[in-house]
PDB file of N, CA and C in Angstrom:
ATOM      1  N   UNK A   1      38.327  -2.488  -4.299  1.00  0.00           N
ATOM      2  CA  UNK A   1      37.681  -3.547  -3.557  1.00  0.00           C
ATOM      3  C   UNK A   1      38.389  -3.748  -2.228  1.00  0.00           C
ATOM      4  N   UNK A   2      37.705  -3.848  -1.460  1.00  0.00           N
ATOM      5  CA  UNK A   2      38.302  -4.115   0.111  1.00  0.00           C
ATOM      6  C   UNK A   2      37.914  -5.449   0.522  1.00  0.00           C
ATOM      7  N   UNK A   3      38.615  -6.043   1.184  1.00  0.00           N
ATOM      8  CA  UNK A   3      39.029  -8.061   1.973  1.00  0.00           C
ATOM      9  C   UNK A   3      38.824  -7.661   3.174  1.00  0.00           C
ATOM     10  N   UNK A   4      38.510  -6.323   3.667  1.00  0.00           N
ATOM     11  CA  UNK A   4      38.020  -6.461   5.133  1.00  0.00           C
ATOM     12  C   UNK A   4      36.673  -7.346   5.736  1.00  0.00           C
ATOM     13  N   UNK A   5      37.341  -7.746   6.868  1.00  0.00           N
ATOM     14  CA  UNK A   5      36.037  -8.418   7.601  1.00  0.00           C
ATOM     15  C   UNK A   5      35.103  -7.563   8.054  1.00  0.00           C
ATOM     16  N   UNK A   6      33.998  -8.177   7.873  1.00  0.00           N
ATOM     17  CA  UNK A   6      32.756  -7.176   8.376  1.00  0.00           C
ATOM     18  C   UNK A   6      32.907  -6.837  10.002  1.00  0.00           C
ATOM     19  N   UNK A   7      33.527  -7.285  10.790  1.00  0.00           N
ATOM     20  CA  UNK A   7      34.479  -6.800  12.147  1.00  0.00           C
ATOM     21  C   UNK A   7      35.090  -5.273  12.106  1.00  0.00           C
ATOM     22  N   UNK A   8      35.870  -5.570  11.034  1.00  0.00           N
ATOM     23  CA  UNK A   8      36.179  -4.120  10.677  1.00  0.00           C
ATOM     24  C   UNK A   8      35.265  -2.965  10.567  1.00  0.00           C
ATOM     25  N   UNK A   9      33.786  -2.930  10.147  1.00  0.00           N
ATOM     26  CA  UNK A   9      32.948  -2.593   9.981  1.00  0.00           C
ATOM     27  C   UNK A   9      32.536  -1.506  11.145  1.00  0.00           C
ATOM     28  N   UNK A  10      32.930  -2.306  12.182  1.00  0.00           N
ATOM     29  CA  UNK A  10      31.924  -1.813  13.241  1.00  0.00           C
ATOM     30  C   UNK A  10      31.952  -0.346  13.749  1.00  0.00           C
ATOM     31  N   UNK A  11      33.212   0.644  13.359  1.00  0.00           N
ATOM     32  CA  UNK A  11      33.642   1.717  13.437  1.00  0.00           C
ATOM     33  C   UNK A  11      32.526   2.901  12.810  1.00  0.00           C
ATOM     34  N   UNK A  12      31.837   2.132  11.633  1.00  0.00           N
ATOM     35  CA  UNK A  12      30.740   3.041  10.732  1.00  0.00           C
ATOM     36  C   UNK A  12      29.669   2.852  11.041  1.00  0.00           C
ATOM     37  N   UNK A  13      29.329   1.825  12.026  1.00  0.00           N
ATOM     38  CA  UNK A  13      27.986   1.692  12.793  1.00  0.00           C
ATOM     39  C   UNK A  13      27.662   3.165  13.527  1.00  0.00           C
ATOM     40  N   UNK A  14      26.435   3.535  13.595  1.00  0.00           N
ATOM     41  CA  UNK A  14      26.166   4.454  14.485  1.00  0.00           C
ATOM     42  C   UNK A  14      24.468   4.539  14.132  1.00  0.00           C
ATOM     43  N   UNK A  15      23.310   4.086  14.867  1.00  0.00           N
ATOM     44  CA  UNK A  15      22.044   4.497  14.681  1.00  0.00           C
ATOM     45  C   UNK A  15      21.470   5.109  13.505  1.00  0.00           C
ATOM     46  N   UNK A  16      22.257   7.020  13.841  1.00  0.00           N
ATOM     47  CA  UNK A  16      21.892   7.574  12.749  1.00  0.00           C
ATOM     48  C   UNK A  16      22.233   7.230  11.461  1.00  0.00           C
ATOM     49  N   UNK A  17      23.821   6.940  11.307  1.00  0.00           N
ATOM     50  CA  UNK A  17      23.667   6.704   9.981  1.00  0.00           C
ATOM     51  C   UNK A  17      23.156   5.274   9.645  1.00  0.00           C
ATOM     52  N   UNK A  18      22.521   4.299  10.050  1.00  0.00           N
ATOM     53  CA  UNK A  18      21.913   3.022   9.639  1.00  0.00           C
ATOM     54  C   UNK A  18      20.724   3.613   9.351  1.00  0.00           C
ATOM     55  N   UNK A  19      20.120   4.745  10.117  1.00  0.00           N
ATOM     56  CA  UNK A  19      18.529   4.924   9.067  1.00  0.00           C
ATOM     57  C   UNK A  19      18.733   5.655   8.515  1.00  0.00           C
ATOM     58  N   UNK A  20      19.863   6.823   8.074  1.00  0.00           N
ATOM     59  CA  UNK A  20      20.086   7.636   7.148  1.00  0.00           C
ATOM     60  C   UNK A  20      20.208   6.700   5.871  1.00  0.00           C
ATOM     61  N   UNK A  21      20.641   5.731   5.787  1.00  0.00           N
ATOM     62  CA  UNK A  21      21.277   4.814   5.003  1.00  0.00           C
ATOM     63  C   UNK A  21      20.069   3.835   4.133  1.00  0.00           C
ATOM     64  N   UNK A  22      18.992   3.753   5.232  1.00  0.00           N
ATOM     65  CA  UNK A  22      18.019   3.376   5.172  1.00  0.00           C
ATOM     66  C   UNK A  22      17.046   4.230   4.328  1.00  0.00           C
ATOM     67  N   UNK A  23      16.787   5.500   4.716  1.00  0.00           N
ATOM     68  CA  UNK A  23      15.843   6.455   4.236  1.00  0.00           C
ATOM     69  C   UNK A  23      16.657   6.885   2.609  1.00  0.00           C
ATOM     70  N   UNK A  24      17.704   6.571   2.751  1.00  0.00           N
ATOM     71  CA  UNK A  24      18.295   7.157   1.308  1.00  0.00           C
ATOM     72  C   UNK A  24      18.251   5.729   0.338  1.00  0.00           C
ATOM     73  N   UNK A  25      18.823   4.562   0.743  1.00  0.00           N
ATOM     74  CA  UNK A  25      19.009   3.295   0.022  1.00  0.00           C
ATOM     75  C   UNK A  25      17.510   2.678  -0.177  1.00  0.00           C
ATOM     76  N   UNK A  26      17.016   2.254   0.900  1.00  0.00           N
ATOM     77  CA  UNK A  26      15.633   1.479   1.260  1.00  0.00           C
ATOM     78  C   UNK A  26      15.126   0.384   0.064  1.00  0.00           C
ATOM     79  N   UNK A  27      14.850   1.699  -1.433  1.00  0.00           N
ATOM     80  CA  UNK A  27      14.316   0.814  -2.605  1.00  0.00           C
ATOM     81  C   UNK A  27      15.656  -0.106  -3.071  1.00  0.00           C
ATOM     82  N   UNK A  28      16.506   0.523  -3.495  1.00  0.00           N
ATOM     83  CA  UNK A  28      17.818  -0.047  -3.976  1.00  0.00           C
ATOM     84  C   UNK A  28      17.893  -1.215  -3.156  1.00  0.00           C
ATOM     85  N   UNK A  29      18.299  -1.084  -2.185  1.00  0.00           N
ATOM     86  CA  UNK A  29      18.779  -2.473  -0.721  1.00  0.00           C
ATOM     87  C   UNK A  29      17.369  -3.385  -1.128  1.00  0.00           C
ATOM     88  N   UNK A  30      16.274  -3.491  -1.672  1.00  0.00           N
ATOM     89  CA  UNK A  30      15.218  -4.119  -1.294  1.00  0.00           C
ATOM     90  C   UNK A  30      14.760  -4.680   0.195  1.00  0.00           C
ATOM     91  N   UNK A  31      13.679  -5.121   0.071  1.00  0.00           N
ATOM     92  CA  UNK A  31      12.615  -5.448   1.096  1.00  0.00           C
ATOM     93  C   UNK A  31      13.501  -6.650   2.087  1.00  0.00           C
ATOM     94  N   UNK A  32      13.725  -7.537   1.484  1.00  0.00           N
ATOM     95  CA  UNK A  32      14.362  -8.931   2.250  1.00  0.00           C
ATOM     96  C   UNK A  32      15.542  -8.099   3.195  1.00  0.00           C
ATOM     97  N   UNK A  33      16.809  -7.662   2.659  1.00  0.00           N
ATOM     98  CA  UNK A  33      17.700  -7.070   2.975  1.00  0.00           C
ATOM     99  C   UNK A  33      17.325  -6.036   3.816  1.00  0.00           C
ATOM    100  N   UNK A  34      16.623  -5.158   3.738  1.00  0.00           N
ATOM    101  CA  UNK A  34      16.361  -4.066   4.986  1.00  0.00           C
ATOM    102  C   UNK A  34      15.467  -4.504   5.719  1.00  0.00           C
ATOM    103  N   UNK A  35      14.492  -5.667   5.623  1.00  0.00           N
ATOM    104  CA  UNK A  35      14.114  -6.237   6.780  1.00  0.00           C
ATOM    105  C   UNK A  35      15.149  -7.000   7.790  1.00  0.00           C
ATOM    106  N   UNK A  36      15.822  -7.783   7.634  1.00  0.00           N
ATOM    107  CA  UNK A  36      16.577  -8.418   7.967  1.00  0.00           C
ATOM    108  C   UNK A  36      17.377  -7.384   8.596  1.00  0.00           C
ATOM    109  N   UNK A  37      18.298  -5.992   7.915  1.00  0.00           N
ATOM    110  CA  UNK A  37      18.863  -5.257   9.084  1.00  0.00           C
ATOM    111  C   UNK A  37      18.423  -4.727   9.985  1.00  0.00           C
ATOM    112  N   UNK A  38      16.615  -4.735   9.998  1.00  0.00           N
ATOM    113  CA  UNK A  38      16.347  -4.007  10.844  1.00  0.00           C
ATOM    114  C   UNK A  38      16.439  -5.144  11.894  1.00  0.00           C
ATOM    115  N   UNK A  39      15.739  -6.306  11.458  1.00  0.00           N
ATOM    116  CA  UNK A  39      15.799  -7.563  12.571  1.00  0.00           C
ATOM    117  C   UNK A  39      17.283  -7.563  13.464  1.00  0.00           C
ATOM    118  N   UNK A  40      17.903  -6.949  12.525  1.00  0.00           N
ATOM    119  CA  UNK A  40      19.322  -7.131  13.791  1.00  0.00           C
ATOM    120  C   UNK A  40      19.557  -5.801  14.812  1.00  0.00           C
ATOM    121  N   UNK A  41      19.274  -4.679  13.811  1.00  0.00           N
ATOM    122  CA  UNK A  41      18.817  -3.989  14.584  1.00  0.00           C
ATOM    123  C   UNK A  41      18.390  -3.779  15.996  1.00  0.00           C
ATOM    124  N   UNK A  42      16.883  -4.197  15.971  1.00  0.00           N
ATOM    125  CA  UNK A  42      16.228  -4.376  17.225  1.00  0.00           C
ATOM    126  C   UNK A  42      17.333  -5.411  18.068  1.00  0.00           C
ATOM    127  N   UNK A  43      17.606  -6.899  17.360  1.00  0.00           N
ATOM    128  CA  UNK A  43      18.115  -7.513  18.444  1.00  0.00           C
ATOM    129  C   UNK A  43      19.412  -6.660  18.857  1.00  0.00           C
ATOM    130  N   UNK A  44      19.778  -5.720  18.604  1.00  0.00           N
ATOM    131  CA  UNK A  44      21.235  -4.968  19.122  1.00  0.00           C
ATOM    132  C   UNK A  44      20.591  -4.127  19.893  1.00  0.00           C
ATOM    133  N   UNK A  45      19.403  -3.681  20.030  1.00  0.00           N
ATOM    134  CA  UNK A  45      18.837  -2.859  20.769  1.00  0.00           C
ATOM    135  C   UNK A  45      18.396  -3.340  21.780  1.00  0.00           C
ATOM    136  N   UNK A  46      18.201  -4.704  21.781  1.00  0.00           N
ATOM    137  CA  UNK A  46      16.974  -5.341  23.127  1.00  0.00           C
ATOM    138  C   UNK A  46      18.815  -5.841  24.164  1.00  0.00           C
ATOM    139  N   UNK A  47      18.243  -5.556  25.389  1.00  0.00           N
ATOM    140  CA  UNK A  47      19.197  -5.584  26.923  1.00  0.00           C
ATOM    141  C   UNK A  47      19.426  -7.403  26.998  1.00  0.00           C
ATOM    142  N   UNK A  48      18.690  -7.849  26.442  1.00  0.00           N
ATOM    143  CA  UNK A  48      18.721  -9.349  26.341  1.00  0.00           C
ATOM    144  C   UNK A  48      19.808  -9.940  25.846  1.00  0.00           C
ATOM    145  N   UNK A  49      20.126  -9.254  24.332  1.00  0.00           N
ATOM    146  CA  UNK A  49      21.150  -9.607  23.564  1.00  0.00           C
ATOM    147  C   UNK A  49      22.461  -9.556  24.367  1.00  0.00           C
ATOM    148  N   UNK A  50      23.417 -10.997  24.342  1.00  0.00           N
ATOM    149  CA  UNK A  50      24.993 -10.824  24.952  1.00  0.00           C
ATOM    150  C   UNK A  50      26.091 -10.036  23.617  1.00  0.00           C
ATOM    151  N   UNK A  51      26.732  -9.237  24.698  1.00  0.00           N
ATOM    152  CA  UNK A  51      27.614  -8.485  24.066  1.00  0.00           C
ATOM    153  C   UNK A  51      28.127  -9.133  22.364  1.00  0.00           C
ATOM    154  N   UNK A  52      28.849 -10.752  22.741  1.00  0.00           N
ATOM    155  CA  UNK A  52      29.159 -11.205  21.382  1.00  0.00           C
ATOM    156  C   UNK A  52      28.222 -10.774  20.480  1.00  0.00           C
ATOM    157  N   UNK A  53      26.862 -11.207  20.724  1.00  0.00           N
ATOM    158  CA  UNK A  53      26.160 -11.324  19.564  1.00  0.00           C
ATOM    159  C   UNK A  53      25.887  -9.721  19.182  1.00  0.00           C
ATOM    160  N   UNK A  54      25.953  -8.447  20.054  1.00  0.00           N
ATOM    161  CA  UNK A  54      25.880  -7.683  19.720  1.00  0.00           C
ATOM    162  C   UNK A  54      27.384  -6.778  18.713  1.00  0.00           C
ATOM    163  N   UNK A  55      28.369  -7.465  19.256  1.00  0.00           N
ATOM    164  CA  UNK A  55      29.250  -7.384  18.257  1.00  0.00           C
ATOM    165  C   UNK A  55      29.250  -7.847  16.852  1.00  0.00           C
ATOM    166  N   UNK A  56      28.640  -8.777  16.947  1.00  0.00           N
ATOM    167  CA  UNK A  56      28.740  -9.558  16.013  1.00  0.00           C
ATOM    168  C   UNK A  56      27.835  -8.456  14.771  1.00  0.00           C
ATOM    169  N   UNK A  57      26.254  -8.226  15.115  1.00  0.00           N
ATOM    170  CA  UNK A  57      25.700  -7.106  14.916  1.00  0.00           C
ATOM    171  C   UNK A  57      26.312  -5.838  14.224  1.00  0.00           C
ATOM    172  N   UNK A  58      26.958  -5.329  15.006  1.00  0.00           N
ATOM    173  CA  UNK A  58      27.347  -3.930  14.568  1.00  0.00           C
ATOM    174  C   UNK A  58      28.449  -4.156  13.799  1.00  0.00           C
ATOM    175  N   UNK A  59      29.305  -5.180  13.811  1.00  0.00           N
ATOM    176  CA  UNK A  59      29.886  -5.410  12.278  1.00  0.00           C
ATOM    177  C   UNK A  59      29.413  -5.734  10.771  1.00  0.00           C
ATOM    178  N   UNK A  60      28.174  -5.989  10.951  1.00  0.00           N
ATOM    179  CA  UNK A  60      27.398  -6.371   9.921  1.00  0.00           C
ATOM    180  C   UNK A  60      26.637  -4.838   9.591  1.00  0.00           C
ATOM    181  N   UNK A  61      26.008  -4.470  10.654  1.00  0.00           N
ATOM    182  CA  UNK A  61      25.603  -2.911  10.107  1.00  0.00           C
ATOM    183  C   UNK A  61      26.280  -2.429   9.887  1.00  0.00           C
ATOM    184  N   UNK A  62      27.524  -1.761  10.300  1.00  0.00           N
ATOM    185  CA  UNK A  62      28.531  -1.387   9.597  1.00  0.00           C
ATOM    186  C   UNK A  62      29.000  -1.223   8.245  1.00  0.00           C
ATOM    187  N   UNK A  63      29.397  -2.858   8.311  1.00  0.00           N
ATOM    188  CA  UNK A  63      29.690  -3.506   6.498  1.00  0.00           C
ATOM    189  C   UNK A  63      28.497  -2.802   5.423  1.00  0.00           C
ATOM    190  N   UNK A  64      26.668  -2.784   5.932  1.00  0.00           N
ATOM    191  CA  UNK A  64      26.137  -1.935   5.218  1.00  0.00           C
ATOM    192  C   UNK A  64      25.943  -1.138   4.962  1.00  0.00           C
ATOM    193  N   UNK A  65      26.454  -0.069   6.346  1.00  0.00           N
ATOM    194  CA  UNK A  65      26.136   1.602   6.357  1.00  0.00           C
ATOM    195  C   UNK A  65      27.356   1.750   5.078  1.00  0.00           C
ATOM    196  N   UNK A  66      28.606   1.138   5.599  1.00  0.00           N
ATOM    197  CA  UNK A  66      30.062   1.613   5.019  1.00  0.00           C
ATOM    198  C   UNK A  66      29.852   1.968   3.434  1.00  0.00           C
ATOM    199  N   UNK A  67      30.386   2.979   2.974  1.00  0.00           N
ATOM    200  CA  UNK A  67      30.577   3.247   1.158  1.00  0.00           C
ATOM    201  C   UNK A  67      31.163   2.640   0.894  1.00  0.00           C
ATOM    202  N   UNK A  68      32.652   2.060   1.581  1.00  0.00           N
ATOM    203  CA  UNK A  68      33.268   1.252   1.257  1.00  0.00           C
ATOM    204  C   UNK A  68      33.456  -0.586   1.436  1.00  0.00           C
ATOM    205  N   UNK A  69      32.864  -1.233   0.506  1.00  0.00           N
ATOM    206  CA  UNK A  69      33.142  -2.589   0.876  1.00  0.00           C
ATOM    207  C   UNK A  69      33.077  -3.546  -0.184  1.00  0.00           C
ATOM    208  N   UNK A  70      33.049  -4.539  -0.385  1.00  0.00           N
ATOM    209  CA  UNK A  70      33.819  -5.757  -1.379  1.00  0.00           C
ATOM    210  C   UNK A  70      32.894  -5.516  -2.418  1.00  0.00           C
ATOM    211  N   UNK A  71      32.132  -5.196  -2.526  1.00  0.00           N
ATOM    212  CA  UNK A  71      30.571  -4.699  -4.085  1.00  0.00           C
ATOM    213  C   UNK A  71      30.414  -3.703  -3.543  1.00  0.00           C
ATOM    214  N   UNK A  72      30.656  -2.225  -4.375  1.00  0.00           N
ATOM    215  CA  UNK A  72      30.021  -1.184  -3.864  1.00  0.00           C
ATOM    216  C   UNK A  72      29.067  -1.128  -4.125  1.00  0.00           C
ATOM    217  N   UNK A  73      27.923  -0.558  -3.523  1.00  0.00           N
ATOM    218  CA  UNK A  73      26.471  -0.232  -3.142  1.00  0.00           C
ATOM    219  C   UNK A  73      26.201   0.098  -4.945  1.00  0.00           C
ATOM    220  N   UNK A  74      27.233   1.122  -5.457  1.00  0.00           N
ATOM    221  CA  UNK A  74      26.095   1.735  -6.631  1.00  0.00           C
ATOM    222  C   UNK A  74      26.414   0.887  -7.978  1.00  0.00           C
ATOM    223  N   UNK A  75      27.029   0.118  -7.691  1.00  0.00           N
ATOM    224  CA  UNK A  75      27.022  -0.827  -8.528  1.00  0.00           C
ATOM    225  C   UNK A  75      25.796  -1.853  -8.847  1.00  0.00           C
ATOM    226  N   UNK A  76      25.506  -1.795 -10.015  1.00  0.00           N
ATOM    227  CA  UNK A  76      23.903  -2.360 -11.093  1.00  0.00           C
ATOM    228  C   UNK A  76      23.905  -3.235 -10.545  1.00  0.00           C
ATOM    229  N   UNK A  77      22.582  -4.071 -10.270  1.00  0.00           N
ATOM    230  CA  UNK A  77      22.644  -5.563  -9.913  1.00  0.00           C
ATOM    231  C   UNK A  77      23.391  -5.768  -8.351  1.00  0.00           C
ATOM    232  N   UNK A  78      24.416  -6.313  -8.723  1.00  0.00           N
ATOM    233  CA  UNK A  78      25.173  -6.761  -7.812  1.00  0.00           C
ATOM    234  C   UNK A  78      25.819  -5.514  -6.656  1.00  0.00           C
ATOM    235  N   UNK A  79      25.250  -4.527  -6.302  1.00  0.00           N
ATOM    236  CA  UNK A  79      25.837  -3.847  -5.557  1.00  0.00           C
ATOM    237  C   UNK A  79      25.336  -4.249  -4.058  1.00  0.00           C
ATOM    238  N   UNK A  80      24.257  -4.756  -3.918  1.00  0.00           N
ATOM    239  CA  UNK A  80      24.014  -5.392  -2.715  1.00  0.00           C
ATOM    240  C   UNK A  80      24.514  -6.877  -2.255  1.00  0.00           C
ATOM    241  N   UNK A  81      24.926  -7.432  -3.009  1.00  0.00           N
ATOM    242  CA  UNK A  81      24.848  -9.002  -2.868  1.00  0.00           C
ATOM    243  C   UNK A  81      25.768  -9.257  -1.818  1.00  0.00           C
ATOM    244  N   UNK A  82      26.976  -8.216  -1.676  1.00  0.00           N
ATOM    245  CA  UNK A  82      27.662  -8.967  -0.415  1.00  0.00           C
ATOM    246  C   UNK A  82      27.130  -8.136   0.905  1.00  0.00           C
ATOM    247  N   UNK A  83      26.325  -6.815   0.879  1.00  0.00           N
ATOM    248  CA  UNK A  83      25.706  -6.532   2.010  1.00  0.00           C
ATOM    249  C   UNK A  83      24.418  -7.781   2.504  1.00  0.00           C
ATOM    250  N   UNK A  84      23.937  -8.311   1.309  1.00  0.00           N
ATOM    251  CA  UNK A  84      22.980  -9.069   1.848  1.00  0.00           C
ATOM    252  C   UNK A  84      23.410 -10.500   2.631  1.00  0.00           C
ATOM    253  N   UNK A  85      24.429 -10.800   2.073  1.00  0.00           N
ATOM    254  CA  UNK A  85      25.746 -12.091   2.570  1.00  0.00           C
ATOM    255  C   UNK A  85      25.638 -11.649   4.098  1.00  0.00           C
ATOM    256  N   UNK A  86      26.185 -10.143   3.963  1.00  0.00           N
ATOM    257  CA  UNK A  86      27.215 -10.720   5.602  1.00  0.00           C
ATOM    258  C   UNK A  86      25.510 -10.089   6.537  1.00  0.00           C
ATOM    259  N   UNK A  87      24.769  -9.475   6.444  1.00  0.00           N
ATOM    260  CA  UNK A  87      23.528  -9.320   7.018  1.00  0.00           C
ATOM    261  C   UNK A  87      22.909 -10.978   7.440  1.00  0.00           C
ATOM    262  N   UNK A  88      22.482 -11.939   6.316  1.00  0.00           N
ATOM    263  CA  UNK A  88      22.165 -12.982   6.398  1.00  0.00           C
ATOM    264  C   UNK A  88      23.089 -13.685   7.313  1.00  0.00           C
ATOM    265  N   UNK A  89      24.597 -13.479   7.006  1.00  0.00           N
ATOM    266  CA  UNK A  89      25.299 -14.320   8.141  1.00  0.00           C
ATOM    267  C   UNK A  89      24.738 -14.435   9.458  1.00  0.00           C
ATOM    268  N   UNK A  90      24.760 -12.492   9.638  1.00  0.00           N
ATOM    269  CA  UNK A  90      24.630 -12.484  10.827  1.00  0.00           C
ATOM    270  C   UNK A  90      23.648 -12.910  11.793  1.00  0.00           C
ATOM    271  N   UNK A  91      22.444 -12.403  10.993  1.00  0.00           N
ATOM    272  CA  UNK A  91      20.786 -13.223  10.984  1.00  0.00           C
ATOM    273  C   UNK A  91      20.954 -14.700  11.975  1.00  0.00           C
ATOM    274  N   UNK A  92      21.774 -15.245  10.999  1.00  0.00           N
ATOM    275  CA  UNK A  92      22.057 -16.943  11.198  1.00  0.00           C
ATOM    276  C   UNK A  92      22.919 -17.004  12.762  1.00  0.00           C
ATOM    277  N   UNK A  93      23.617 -15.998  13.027  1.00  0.00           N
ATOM    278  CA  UNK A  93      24.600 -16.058  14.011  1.00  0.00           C
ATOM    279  C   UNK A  93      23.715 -15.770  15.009  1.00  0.00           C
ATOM    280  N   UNK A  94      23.205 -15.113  15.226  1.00  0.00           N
ATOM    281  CA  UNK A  94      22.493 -14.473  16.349  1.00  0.00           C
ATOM    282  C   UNK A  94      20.491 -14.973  16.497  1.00  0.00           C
ATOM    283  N   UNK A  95      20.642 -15.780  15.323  1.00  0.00           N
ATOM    284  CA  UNK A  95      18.796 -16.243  15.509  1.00  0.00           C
ATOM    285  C   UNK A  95      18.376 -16.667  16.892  1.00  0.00           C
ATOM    286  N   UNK A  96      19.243 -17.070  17.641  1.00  0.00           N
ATOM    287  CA  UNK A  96      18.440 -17.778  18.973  1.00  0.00           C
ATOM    288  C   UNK A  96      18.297 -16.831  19.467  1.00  0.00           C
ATOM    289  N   UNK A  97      18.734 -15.191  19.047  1.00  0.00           N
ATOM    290  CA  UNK A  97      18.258 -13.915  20.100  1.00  0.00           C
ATOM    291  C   UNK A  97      17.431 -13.231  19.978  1.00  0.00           C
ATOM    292  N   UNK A  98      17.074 -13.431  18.276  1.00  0.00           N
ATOM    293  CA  UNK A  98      15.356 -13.068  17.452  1.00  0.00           C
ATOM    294  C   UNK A  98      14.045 -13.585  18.208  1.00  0.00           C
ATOM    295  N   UNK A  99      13.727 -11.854  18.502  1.00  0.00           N
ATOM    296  CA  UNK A  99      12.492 -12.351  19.227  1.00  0.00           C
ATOM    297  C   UNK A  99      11.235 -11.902  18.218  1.00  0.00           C
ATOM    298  N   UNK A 100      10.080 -12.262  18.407  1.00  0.00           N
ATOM    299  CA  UNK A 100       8.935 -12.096  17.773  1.00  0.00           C
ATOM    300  C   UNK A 100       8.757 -10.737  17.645  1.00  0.00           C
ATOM    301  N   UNK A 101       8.687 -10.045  18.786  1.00  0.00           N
ATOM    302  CA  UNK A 101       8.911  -8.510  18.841  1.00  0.00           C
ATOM    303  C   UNK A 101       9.657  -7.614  17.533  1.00  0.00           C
ATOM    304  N   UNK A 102      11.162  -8.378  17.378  1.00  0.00           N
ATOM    305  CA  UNK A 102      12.066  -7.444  16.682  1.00  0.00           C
ATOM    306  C   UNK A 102      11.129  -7.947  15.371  1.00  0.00           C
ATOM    307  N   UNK A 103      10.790  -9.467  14.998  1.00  0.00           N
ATOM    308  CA  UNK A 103      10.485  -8.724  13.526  1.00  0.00           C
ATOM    309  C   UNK A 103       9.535  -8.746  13.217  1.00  0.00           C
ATOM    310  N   UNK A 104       8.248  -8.140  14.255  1.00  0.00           N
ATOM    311  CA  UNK A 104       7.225  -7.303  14.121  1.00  0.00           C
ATOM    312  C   UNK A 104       8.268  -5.538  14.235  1.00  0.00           C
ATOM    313  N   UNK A 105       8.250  -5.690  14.669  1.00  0.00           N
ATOM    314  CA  UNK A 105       8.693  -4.141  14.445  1.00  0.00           C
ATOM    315  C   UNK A 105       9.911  -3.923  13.200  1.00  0.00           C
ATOM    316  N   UNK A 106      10.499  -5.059  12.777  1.00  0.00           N
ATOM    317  CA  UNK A 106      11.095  -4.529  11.380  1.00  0.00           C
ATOM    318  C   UNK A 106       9.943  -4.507  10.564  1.00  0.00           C
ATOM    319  N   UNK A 107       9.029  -5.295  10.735  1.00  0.00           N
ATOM    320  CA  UNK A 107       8.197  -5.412   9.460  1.00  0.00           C
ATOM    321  C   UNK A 107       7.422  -3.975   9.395  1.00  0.00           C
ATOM    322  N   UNK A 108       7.041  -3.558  10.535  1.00  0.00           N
ATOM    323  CA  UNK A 108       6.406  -2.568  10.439  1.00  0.00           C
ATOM    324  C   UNK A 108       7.469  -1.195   9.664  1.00  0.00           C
ATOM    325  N   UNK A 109       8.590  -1.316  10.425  1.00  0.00           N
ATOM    326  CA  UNK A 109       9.474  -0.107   9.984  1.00  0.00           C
ATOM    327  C   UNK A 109       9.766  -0.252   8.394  1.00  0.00           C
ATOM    328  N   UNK A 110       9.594  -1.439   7.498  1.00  0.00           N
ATOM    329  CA  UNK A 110       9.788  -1.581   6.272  1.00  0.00           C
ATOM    330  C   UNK A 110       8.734  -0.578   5.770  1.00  0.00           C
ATOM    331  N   UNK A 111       7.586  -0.996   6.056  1.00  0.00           N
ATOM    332  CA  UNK A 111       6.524  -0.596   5.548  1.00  0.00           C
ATOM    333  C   UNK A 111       6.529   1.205   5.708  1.00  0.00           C
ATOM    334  N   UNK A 112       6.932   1.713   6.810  1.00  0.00           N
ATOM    335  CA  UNK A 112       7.690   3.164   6.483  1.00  0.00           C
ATOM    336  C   UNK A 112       8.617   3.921   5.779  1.00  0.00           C
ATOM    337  N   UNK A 113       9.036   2.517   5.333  1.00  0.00           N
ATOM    338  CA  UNK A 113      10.419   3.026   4.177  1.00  0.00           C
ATOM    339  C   UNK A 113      10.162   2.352   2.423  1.00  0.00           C
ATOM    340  N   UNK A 114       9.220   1.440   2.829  1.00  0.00           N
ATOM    341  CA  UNK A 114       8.500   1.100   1.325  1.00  0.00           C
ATOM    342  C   UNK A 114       7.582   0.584   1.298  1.00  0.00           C
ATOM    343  N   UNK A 115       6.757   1.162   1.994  1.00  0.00           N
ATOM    344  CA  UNK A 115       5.397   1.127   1.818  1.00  0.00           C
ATOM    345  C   UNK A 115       4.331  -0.238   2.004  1.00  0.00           C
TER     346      UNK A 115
END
């Protein structure tokens, strides 16, 4: 088990592997949870977003791409619960930068990864 902050995280961020991560996890992670990363997603993508909040971002993708973190992924049940924690944090941290845009386009990108 690792006590790292999802800060720490931000080293395993990288595009590809967040939709590699995506295209392989998708059902497992469920619907709420990979909507929501994508919502941060986009806002890390849009020129709008200030650096903090984009930091803030890529520590949280991170924390989910990472194999390693406080519940591992392949663990029954509970292997998502603290990816969905620090995702939701971040959600909460950065909402005033959620635009209508990003989660039309997560919603849509869900629907490419589950239908």
């Amino acid at each position: 088990m690792s006590s790292k902050d999802p800060k720490d995280y931000e080293k395993d961020f990288s595009s590809q592997n967040f939709f590699a991560k995506l295209a392989n996890q998708a059902v497992k992670a469920g619907k709420e949870l990979v909507e929501n990363a994508l919502i941060l997603y986009y806002v890390l993508e849009d020129s709008d977003t200030p650096a903090w909040a984009k930091t803030a971002i890529i520590g949280a993708l991170g924390y989910f791409i990472s194999p390693i973190d406080f519940i591992p992924d392949l663990t029954p049940i509970l292997g998502y619960t603290d990816d969905a924690s620090v995702i939701a944090a971040a959600v909460v941290t950065v909402t005033q930068y959620i635009k209508p845009e990003h989660r039309a386009k997560a919603k849509a990108t869900v629907k490419k990864y589950l239908g």
